[in-house]
Protein backbone atom coordinates (compact mmCIF):
# COMPACT_ATOMS: atom_id res chain seq x y z
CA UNK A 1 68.60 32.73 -26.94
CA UNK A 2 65.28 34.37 -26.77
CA UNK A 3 63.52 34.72 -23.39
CA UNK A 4 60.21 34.47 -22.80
CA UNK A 5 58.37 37.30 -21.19
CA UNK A 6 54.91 37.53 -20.30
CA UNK A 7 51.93 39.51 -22.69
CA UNK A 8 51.59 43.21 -22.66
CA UNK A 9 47.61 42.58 -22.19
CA UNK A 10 49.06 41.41 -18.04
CA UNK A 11 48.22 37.79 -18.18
CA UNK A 12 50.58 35.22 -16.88
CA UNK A 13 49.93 32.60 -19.98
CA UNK A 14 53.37 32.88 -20.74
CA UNK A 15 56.13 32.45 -17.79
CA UNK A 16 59.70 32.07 -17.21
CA UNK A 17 61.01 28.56 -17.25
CA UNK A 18 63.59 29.48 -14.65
CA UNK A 19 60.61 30.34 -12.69
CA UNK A 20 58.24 26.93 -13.07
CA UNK A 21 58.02 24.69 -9.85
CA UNK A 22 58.19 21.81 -12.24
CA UNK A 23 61.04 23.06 -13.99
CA UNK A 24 63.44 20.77 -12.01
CA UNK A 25 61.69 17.51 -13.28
CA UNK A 26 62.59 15.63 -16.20
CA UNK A 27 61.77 16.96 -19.43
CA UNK A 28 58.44 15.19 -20.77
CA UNK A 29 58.40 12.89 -23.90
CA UNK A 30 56.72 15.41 -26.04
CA UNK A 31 59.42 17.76 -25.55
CA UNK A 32 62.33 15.04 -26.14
CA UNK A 33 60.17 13.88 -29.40
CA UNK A 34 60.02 17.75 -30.75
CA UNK A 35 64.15 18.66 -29.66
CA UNK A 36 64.92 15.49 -31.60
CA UNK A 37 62.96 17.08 -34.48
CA UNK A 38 64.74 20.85 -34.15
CA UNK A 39 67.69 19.00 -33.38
CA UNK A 40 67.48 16.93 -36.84
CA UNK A 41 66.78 19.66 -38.72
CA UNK A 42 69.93 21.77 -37.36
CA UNK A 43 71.65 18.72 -38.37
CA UNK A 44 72.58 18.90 -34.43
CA UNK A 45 73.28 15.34 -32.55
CA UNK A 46 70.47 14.64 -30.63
CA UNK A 47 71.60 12.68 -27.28
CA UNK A 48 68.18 10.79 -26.31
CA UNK A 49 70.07 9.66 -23.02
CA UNK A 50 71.08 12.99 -21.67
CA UNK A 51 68.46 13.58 -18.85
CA UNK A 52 67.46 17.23 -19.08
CA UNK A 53 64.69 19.37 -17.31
CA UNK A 54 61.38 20.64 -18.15
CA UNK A 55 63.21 23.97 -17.60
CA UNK A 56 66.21 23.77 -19.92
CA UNK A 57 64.35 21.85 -22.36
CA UNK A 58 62.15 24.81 -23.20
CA UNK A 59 64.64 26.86 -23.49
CA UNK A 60 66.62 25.12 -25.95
CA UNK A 61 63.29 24.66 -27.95
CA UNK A 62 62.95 28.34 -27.65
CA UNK A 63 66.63 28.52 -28.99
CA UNK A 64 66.24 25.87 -32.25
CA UNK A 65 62.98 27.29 -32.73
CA UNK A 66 64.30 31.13 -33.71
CA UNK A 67 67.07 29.67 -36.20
CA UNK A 68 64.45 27.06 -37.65
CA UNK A 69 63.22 28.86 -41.29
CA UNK A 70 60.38 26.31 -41.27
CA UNK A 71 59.36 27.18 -37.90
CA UNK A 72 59.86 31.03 -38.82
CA UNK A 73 57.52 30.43 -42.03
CA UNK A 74 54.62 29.27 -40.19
CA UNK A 75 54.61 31.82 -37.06
């Protein structure tokens, strides 16, 4: 699983979610609607009704999103 890390150039754009203050809450709709997408096309089951955080659902975005070749073709 890839970790994110912040820029060399010293901004904080980019943080830990381990380290968010909203990282407890529920995971938003937009990330549900784009792990169902990653999920699909790891021909993964996608449980909608598994409550997950903000926190864990970046991370497993992160995840999908380095063994995605589509997503790798367009970074």
């Amino acid at each position: 699983m890839s970790t994110q890390t912040t820029p060399d150039d010293g901004s904080n754009t980019i943080k830990d979610p381990d380290t968010w203050t909203t990282g407890d809450e529920p995971a938003t709709g937009a990330q549900m609607s784009y792990l169902k997408t990653l999920m699909g096309e790891a021909k993964q089951d996608f449980d909608e009704s598994k409550e997950i955080t903000k926190a864990d659902a970046s991370k497993l975005i992160e995840e999908l999103r380095g063994k995605n070749a589509r997503v790798q073709e367009t970074e």
